[in-house]
N, C-alpha and C. Protein backbone atom coordinates (compact mmCIF):
# COMPACT_ATOMS: atom_id res chain seq x y z
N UNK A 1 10.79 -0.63 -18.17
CA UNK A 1 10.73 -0.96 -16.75
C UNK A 1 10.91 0.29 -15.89
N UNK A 2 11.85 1.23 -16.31
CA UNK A 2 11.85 2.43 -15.81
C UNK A 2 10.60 2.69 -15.55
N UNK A 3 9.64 3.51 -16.98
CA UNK A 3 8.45 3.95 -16.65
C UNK A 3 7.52 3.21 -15.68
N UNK A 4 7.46 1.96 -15.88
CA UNK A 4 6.95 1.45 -14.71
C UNK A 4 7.00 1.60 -13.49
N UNK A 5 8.57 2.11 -13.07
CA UNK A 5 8.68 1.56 -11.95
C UNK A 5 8.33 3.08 -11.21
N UNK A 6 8.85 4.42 -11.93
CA UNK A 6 8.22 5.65 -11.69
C UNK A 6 7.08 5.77 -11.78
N UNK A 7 5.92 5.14 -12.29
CA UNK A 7 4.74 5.01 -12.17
C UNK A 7 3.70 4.87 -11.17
N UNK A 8 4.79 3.39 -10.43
CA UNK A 8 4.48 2.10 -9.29
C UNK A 8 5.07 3.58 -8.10
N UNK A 9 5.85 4.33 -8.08
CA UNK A 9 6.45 5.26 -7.60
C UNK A 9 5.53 6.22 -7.12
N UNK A 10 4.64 6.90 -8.35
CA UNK A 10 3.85 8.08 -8.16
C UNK A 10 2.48 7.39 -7.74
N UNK A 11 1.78 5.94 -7.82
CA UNK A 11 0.83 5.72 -7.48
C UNK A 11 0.71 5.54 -6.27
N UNK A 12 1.88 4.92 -5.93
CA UNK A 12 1.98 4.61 -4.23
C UNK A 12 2.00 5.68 -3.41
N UNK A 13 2.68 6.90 -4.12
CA UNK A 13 2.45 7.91 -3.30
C UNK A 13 0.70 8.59 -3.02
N UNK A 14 0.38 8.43 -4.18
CA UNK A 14 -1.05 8.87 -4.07
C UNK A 14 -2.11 7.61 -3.33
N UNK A 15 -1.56 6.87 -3.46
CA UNK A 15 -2.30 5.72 -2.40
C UNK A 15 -2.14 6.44 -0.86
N UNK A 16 -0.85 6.38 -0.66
CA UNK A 16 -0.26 6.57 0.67
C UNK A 16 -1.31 8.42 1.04
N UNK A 17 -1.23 9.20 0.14
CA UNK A 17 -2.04 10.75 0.53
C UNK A 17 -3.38 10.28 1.08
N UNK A 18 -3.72 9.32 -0.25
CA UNK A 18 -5.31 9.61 0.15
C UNK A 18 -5.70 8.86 1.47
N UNK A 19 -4.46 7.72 1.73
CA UNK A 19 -5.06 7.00 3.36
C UNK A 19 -4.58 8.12 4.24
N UNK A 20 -3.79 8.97 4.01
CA UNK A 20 -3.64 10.18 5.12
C UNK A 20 -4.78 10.89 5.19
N UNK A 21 -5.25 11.25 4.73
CA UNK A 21 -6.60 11.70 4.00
C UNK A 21 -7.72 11.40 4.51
N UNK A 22 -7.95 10.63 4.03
CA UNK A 22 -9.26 9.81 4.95
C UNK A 22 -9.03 8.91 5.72
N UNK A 23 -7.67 8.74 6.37
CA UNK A 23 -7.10 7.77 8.37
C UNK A 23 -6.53 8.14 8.39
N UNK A 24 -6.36 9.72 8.73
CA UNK A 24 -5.14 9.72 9.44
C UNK A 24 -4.94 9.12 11.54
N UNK A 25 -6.19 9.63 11.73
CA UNK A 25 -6.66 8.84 13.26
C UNK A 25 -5.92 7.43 13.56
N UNK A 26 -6.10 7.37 12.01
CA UNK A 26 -5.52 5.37 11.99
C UNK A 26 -4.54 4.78 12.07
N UNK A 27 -3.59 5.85 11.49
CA UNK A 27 -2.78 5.57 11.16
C UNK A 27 -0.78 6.00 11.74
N UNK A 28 -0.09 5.53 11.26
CA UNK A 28 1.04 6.11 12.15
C UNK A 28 1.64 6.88 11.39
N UNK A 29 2.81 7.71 12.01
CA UNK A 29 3.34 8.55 11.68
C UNK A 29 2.74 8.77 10.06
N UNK A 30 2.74 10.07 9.64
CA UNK A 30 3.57 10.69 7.99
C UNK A 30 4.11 10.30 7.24
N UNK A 31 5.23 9.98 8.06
CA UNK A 31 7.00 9.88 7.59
C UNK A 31 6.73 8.28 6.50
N UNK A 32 6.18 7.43 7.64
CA UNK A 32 5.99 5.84 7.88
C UNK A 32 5.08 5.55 6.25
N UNK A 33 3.71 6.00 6.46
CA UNK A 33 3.26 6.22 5.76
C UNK A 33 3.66 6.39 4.20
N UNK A 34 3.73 7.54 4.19
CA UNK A 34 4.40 8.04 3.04
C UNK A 34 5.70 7.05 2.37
N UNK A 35 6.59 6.81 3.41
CA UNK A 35 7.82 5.96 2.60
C UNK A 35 6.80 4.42 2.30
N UNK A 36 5.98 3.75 2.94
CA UNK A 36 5.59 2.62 2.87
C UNK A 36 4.39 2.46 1.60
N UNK A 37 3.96 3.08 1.01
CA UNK A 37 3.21 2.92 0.03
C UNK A 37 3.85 2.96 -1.18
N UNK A 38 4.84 3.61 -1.50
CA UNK A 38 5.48 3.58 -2.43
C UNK A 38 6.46 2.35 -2.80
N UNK A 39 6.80 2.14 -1.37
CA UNK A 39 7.69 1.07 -1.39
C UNK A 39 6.93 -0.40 -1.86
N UNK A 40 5.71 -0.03 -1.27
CA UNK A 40 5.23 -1.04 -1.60
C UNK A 40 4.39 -1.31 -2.72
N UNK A 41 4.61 -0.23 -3.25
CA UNK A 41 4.36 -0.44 -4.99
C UNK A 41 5.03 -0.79 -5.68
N UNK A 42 6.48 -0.15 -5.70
CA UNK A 42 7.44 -0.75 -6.20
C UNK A 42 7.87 -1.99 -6.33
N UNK A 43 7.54 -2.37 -5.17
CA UNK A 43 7.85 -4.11 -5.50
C UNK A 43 6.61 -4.82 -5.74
N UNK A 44 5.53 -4.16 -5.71
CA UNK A 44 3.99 -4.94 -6.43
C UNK A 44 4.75 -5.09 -8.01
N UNK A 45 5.23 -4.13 -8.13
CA UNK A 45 5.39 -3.82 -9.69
C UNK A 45 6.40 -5.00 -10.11
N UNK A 46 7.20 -4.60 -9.35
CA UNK A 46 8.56 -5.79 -9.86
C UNK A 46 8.46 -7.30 -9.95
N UNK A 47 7.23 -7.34 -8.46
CA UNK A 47 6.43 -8.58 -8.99
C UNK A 47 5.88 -8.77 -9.97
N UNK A 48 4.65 -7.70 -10.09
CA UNK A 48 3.97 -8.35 -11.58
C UNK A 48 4.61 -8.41 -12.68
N UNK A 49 5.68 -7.73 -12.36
CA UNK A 49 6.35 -8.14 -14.13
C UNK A 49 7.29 -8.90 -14.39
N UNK A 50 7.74 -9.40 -12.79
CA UNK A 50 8.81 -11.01 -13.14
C UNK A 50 7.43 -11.74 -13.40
N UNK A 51 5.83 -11.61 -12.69
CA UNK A 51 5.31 -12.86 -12.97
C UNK A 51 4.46 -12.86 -14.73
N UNK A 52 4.55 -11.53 -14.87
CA UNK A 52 3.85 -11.39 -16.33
C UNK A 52 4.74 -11.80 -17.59
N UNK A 53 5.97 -10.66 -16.95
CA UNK A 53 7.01 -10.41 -18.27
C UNK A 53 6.53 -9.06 -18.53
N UNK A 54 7.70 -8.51 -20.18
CA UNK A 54 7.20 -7.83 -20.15
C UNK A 54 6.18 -7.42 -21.23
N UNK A 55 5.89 -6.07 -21.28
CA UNK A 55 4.60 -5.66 -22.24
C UNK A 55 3.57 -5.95 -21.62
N UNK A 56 3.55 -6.21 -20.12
CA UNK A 56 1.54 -5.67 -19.43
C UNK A 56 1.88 -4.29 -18.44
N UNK A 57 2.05 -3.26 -18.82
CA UNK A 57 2.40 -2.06 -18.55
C UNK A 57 1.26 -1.91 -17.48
N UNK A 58 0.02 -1.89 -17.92
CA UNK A 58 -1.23 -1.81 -17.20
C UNK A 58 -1.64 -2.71 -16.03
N UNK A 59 -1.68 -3.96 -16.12
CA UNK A 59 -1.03 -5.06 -15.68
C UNK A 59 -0.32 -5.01 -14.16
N UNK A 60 0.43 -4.18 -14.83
CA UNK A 60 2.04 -4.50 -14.00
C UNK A 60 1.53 -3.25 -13.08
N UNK A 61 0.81 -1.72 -13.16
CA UNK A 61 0.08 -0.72 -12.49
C UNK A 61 -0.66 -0.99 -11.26
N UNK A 62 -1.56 -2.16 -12.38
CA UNK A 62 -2.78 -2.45 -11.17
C UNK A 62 -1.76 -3.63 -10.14
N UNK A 63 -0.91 -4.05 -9.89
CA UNK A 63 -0.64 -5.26 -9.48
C UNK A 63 0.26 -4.35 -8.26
N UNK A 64 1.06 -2.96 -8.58
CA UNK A 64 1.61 -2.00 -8.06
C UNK A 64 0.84 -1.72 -7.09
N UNK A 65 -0.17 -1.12 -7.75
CA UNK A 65 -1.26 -0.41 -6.81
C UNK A 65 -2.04 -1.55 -5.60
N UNK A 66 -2.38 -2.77 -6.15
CA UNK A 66 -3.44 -3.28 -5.28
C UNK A 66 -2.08 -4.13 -3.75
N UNK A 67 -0.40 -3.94 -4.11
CA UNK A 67 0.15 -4.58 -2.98
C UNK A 67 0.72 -3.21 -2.52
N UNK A 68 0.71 -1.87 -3.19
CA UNK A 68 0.74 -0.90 -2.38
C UNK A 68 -0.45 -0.48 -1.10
N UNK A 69 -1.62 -0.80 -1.36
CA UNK A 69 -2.16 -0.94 -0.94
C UNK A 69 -2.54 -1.83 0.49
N UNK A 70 -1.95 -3.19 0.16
CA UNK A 70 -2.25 -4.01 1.05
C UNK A 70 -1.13 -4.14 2.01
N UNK A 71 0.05 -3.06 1.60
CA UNK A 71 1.24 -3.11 2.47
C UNK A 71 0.27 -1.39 3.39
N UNK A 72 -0.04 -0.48 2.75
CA UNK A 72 -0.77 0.38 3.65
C UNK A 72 -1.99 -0.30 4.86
N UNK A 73 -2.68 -1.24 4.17
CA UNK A 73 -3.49 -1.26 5.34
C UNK A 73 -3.15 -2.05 6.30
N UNK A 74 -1.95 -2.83 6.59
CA UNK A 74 -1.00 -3.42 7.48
C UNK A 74 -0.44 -2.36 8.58
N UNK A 75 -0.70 -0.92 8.05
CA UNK A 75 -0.63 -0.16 8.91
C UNK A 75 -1.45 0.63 9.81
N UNK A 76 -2.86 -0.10 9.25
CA UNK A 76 -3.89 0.40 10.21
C UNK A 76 -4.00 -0.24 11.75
N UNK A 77 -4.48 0.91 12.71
CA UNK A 77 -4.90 0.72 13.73
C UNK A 77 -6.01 0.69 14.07
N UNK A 78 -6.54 -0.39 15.01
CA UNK A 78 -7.97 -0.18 15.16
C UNK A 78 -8.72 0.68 15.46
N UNK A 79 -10.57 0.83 14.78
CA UNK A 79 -11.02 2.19 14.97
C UNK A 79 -11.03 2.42 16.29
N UNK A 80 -11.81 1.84 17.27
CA UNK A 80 -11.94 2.19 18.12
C UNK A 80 -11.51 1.38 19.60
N UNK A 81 -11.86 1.96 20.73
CA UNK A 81 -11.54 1.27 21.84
C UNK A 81 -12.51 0.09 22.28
N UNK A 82 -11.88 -1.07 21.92
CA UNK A 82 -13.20 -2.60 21.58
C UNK A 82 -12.81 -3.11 23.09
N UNK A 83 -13.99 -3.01 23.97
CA UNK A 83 -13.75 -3.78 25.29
C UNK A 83 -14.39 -5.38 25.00
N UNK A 84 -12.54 -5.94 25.99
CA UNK A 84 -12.52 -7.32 25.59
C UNK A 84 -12.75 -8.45 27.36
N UNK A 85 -13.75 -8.50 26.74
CA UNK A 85 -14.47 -9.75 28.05
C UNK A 85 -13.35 -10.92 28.11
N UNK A 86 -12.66 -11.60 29.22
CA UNK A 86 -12.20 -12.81 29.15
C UNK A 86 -13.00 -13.94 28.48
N UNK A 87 -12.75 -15.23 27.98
CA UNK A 87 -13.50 -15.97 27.64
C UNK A 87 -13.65 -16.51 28.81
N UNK A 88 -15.14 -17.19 29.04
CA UNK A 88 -15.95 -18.34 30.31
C UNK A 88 -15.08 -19.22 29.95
N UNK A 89 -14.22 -20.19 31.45
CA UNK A 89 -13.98 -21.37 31.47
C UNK A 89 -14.45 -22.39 31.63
């Protein structure tokens, strides 16, 4: 579980670079960033492996990676400036 969880650790971080990477426009602070992908691998991980068990090492990676992920793009901002018409009554 260790290795896992240093794993879920180093992927999130490289999740978290590459959205600096290609959004940073998008996105907020560095700091924010950076702590939030990891974090949110870590507990992808801890999920998949209360819901697997253990021995899906790989498994338990991708499950890291795809809610590290979905905790990063919770931090996107919209691309651009979208002008918003009232709706007709």
């Amino acid at each position: 579980m260790i290795l896992e969880a240093l794993g879920a650790v180093l992927l999130g971080l490289g999740a978290s670079w590459a959205a600096l990477q290609r959004l940073p426009h998008r996105l907020p602070s560095r700091r924010l960033v950076l702590t939030a992908g990891p974090l949110g691998a870590v507990f992808g991980a801890i999920l998949t492996h209360a819901a697997l068990g253990p021995g899906h090492v790989v498994a338990t990676l991708v499950g890291a990676v795809v809610v590290g992920a979905v905790l990063l793009s919770l931090l996107l901002r919209p691309a651009g400036h979208v002008l918003r018409r009232p709706m007709p009554s």
